[in-house]
C-alpha atoms as a PDB file:
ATOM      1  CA  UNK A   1     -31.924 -47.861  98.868  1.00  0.00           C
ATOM      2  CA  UNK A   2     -29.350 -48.132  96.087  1.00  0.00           C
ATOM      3  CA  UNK A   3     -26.125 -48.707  97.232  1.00  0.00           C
ATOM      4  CA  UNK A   4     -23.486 -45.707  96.109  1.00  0.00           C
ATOM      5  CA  UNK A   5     -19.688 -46.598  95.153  1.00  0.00           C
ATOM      6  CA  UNK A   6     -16.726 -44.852  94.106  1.00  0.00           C
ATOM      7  CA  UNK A   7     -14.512 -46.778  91.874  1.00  0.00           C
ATOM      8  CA  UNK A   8     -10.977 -45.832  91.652  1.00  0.00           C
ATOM      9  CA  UNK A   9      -9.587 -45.333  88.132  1.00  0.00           C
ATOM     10  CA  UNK A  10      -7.740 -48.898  88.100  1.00  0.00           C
ATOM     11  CA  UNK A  11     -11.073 -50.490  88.251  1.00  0.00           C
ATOM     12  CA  UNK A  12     -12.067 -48.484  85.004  1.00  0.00           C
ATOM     13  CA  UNK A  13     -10.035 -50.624  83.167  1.00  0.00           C
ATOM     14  CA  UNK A  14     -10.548 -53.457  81.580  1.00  0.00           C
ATOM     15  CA  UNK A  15     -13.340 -52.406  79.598  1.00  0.00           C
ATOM     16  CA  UNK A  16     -16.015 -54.870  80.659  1.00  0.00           C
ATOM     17  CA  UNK A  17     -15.436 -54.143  84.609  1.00  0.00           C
ATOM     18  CA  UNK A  18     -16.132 -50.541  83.534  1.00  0.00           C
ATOM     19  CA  UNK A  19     -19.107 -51.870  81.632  1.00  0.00           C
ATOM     20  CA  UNK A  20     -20.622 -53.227  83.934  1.00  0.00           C
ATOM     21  CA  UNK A  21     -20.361 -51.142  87.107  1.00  0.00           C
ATOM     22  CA  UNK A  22     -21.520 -48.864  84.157  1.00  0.00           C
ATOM     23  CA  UNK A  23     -24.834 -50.936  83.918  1.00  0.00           C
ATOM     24  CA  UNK A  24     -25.573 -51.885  87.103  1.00  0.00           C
ATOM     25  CA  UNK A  25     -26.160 -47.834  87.359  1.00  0.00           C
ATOM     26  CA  UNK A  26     -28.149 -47.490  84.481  1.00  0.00           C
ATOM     27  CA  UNK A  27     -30.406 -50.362  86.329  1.00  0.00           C
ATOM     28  CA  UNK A  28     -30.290 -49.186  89.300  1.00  0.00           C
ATOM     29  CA  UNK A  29     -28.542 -52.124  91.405  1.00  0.00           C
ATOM     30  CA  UNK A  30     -25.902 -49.425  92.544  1.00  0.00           C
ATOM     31  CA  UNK A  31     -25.169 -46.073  91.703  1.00  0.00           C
ATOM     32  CA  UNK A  32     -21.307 -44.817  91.085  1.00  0.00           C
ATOM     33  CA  UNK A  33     -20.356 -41.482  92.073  1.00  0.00           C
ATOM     34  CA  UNK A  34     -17.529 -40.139  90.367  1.00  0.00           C
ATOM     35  CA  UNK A  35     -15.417 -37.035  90.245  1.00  0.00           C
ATOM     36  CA  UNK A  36     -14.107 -34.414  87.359  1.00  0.00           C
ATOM     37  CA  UNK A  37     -10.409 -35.592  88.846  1.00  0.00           C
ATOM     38  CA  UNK A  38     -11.032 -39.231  88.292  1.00  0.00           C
ATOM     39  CA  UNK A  39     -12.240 -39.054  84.961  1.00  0.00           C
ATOM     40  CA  UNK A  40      -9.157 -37.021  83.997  1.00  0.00           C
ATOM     41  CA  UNK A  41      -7.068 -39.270  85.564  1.00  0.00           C
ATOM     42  CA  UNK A  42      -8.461 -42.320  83.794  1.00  0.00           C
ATOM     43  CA  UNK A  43      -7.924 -40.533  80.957  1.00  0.00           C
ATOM     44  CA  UNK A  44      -4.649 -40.077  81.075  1.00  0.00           C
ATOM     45  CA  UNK A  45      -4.005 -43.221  82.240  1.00  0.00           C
ATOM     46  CA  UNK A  46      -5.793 -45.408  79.494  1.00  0.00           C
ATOM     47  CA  UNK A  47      -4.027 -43.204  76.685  1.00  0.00           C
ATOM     48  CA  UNK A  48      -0.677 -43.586  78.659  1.00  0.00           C
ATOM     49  CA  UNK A  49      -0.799 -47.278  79.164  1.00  0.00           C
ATOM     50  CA  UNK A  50      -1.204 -47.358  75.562  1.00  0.00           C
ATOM     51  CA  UNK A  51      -5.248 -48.147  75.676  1.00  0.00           C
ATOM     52  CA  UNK A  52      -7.114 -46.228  73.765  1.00  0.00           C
ATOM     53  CA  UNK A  53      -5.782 -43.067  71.736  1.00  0.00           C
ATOM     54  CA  UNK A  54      -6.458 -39.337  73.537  1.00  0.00           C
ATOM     55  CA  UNK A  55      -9.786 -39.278  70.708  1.00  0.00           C
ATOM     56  CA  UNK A  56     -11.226 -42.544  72.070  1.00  0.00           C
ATOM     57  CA  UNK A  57     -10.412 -41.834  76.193  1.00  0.00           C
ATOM     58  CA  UNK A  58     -12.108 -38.334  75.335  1.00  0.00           C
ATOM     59  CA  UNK A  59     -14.973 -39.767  74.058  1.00  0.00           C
ATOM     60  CA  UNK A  60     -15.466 -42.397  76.801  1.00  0.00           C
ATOM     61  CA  UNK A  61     -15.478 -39.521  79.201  1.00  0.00           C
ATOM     62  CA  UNK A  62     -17.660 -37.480  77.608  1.00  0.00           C
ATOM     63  CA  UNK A  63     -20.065 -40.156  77.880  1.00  0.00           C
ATOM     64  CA  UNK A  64     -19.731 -40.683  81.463  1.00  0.00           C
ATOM     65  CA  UNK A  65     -20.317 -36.922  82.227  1.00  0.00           C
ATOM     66  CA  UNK A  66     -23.240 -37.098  79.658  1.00  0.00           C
ATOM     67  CA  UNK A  67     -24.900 -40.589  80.895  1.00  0.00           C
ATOM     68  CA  UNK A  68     -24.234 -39.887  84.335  1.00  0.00           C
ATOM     69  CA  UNK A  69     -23.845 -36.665  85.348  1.00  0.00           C
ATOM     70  CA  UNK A  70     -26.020 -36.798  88.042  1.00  0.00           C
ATOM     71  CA  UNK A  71     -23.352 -39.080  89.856  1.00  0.00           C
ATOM     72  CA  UNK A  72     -20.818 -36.606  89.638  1.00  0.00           C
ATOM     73  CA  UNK A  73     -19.388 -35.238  93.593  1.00  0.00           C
ATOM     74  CA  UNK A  74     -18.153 -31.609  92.416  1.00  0.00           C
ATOM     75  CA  UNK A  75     -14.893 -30.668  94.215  1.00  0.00           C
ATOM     76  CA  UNK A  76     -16.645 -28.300  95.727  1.00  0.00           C
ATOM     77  CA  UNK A  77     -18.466 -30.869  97.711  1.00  0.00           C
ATOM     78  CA  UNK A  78     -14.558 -32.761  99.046  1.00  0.00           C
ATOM     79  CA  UNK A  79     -12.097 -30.291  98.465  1.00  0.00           C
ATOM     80  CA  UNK A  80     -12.077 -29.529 102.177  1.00  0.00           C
ATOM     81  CA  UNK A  81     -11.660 -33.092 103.139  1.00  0.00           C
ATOM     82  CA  UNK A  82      -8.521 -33.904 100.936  1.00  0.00           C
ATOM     83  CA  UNK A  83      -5.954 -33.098 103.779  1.00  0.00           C
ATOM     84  CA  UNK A  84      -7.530 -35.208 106.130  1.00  0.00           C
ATOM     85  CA  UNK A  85      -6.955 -38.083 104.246  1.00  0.00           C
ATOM     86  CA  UNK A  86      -4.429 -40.591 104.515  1.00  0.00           C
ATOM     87  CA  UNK A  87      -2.174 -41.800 102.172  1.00  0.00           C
ATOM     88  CA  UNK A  88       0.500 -39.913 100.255  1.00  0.00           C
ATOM     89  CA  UNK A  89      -1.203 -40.521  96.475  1.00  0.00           C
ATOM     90  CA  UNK A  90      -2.272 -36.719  96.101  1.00  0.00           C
ATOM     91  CA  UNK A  91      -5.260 -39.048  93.465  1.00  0.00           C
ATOM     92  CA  UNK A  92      -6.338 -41.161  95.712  1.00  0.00           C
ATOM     93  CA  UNK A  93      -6.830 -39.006  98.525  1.00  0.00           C
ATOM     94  CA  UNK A  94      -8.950 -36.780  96.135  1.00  0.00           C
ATOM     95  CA  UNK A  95     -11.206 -39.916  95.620  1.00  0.00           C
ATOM     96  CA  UNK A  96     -11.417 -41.061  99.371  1.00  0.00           C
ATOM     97  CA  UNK A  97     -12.498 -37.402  99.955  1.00  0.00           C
ATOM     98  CA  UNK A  98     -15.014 -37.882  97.457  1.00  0.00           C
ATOM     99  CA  UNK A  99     -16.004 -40.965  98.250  1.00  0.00           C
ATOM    100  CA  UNK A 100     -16.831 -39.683 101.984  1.00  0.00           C
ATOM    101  CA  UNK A 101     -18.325 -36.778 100.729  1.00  0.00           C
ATOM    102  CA  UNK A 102     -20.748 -38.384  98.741  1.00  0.00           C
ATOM    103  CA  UNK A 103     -21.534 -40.790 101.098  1.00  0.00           C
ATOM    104  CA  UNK A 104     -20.744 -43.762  99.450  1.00  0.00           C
ATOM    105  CA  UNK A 105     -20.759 -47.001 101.134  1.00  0.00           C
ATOM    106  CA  UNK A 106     -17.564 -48.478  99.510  1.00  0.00           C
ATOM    107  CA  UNK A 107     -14.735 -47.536  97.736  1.00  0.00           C
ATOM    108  CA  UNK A 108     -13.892 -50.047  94.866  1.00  0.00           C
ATOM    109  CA  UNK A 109     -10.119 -50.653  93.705  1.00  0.00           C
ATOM    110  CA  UNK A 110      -7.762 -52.821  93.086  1.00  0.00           C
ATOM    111  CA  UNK A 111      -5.129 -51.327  95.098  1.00  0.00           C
ATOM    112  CA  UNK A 112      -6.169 -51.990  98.486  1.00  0.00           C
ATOM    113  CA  UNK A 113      -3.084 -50.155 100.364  1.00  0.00           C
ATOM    114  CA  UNK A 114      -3.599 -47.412  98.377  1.00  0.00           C
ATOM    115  CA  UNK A 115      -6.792 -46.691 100.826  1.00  0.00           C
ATOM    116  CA  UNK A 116      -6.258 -47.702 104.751  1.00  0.00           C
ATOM    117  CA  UNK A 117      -9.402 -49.539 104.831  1.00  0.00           C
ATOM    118  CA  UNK A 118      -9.618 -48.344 108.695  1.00  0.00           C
ATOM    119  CA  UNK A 119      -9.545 -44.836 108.336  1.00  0.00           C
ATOM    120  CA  UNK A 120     -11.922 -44.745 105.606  1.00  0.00           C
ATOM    121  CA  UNK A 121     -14.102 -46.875 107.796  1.00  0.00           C
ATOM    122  CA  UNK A 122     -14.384 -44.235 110.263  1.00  0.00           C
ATOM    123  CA  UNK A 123     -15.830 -42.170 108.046  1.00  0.00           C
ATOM    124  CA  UNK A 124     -18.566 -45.024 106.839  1.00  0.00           C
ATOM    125  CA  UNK A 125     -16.316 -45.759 103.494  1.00  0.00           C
ATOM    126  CA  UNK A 126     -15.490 -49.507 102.660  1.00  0.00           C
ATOM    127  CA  UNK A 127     -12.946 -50.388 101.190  1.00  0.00           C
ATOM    128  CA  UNK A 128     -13.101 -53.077  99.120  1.00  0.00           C
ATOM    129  CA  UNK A 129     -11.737 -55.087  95.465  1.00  0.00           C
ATOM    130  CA  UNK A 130     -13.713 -55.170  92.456  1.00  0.00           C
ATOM    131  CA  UNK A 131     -14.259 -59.161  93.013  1.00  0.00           C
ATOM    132  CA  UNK A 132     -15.712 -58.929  96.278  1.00  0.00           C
ATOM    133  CA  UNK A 133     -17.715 -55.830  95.965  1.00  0.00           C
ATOM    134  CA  UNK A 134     -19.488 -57.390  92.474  1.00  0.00           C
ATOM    135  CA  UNK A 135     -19.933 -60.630  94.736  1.00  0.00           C
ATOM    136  CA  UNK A 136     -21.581 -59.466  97.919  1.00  0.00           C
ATOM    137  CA  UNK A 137     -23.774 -57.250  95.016  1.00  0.00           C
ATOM    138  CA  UNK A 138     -24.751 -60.254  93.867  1.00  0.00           C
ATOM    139  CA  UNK A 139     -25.472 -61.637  97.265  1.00  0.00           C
ATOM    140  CA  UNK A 140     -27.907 -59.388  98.006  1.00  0.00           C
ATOM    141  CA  UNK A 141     -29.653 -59.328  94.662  1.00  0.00           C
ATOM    142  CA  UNK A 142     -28.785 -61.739  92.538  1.00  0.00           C
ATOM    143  CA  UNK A 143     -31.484 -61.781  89.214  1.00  0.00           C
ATOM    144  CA  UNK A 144     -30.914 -57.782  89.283  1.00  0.00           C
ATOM    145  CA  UNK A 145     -27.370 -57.800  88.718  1.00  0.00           C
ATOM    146  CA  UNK A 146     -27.748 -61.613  86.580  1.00  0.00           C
ATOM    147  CA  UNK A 147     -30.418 -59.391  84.544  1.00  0.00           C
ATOM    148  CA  UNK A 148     -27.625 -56.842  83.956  1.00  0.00           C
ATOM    149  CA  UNK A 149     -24.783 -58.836  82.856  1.00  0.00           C
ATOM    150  CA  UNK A 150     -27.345 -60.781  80.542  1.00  0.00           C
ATOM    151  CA  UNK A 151     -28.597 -57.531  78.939  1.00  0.00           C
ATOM    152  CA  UNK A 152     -25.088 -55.907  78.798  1.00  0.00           C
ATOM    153  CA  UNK A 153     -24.577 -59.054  77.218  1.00  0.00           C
ATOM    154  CA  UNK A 154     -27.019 -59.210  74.595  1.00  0.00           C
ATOM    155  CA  UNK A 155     -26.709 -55.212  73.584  1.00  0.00           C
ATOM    156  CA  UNK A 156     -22.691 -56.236  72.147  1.00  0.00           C
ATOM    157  CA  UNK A 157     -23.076 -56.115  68.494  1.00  0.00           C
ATOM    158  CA  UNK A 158     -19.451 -55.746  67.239  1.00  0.00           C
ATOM    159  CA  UNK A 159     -18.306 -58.271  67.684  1.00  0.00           C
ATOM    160  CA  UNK A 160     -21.577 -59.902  68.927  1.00  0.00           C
ATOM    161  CA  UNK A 161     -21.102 -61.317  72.922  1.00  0.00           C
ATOM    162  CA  UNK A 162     -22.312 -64.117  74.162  1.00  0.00           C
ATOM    163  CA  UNK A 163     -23.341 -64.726  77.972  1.00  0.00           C
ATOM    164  CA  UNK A 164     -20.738 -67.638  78.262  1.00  0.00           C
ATOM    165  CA  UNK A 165     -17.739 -64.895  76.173  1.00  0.00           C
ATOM    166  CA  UNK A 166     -18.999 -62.114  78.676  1.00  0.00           C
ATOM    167  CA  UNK A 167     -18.234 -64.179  81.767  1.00  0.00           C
ATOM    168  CA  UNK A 168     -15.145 -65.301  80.267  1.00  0.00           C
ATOM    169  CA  UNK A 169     -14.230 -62.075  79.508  1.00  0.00           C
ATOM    170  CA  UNK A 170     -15.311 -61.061  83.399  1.00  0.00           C
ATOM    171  CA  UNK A 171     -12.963 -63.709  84.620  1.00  0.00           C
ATOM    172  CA  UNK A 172      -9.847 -62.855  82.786  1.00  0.00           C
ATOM    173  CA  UNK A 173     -10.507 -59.109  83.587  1.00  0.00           C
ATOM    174  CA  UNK A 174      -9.620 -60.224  87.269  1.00  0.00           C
ATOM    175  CA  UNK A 175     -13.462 -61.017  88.848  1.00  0.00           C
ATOM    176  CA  UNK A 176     -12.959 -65.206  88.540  1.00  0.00           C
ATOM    177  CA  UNK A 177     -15.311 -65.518  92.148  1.00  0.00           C
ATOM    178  CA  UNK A 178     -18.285 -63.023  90.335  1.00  0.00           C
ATOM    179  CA  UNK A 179     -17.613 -64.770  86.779  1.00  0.00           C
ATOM    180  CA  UNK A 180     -18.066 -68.461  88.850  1.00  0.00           C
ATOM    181  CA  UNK A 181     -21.247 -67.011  90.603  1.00  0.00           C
ATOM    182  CA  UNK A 182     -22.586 -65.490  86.991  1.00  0.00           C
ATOM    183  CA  UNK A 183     -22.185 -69.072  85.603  1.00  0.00           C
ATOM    184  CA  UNK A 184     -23.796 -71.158  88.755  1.00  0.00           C
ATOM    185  CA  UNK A 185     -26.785 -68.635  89.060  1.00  0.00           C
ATOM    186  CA  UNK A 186     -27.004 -69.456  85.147  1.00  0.00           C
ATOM    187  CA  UNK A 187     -26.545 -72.901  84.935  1.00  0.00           C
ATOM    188  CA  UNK A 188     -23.370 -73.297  83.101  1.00  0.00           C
END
């Protein structure tokens, strides 16, 4: 059975983290779930930290609902579970209600205090940082998610991407442990 995640916003930039929990969807090595609130959120964000202008983060989103709107946990599915979450991030409990609504196994994100990892475990949720989560992935199916970084890869026409810039660009974006796997498994 595919694996489901939610990814906090934080872990939807850089772009080619995003891209590739992105892929590893569309391939079916995992399946995000996301909500309407972290999309907005993101939104904001990106066009906030000065990322993309309101136009582009628009666009990106619309995307997401388009491409993937079958991974979408309506609020109507967590709402109830919001005050039962810890934390004091009104956001992030929002997403650790979704994430336990929709039954995901982990919760990806760079801010690990942001979610007690205990609680959340109670309720069958993970939590767990984009590094590790892409490397235990990997673990447990290796050429699947190799085949999806190679093909992510290879569909980059401007500027074109190679394999070896793609893993670079992996490692600088903060996954050095899943770029150093990407290169063994490759023979770099």
């Amino acid at each position: 059975m595919t694996p489901r995640v939610f990814v906090d916003t934080n872990v939807l930039f850089p772009f080619s983290v995003m891209d590739v929990m992105l892929a590893l969807t569309e391939d079916s090595v995992h399946e995000i779930v996301w909500s309407e609130r972290l999309l907005a959120e993101w939104e904001r964000v990106i066009v906030r930290e000065g990322r993309r202008s309101a136009k582009s983060a628009a666009a990106v989103g619309h995307a997401v609902r388009r491409f993937f709107a079958d991974c979408e946990i309506a609020a109507a599915s967590y709402e109830h579970l919001v005050g039962e979450m810890p934390g004091d991030d009104p956001d992030d409990r929002h997403h650790a209600a979704a994430a336990v609504a929709a039954g995901a196994a982990a919760l990806v994100t760079w801010n690990l205090a942001d979610f007690p990892a205990g609680d959340l475990a109670e309720r069958g949720v993970r939590v767990i940082d984009p590094d590790s989560y892409l490397c235990g992935l990997y673990g447990e199916v290796p050429d699947e998610v190799v085949d999806t970084v190679v093909r992510l890869a290879g569909e980059k026409r401007n500027p074109p991407v190679t394999i070896t810039d793609a893993i670079a660009r992996l490692a600088k974006a903060g996954l050095p442990g899943f770029a150093d796997l990407l290169t063994q498994h490759l023979g770099y």
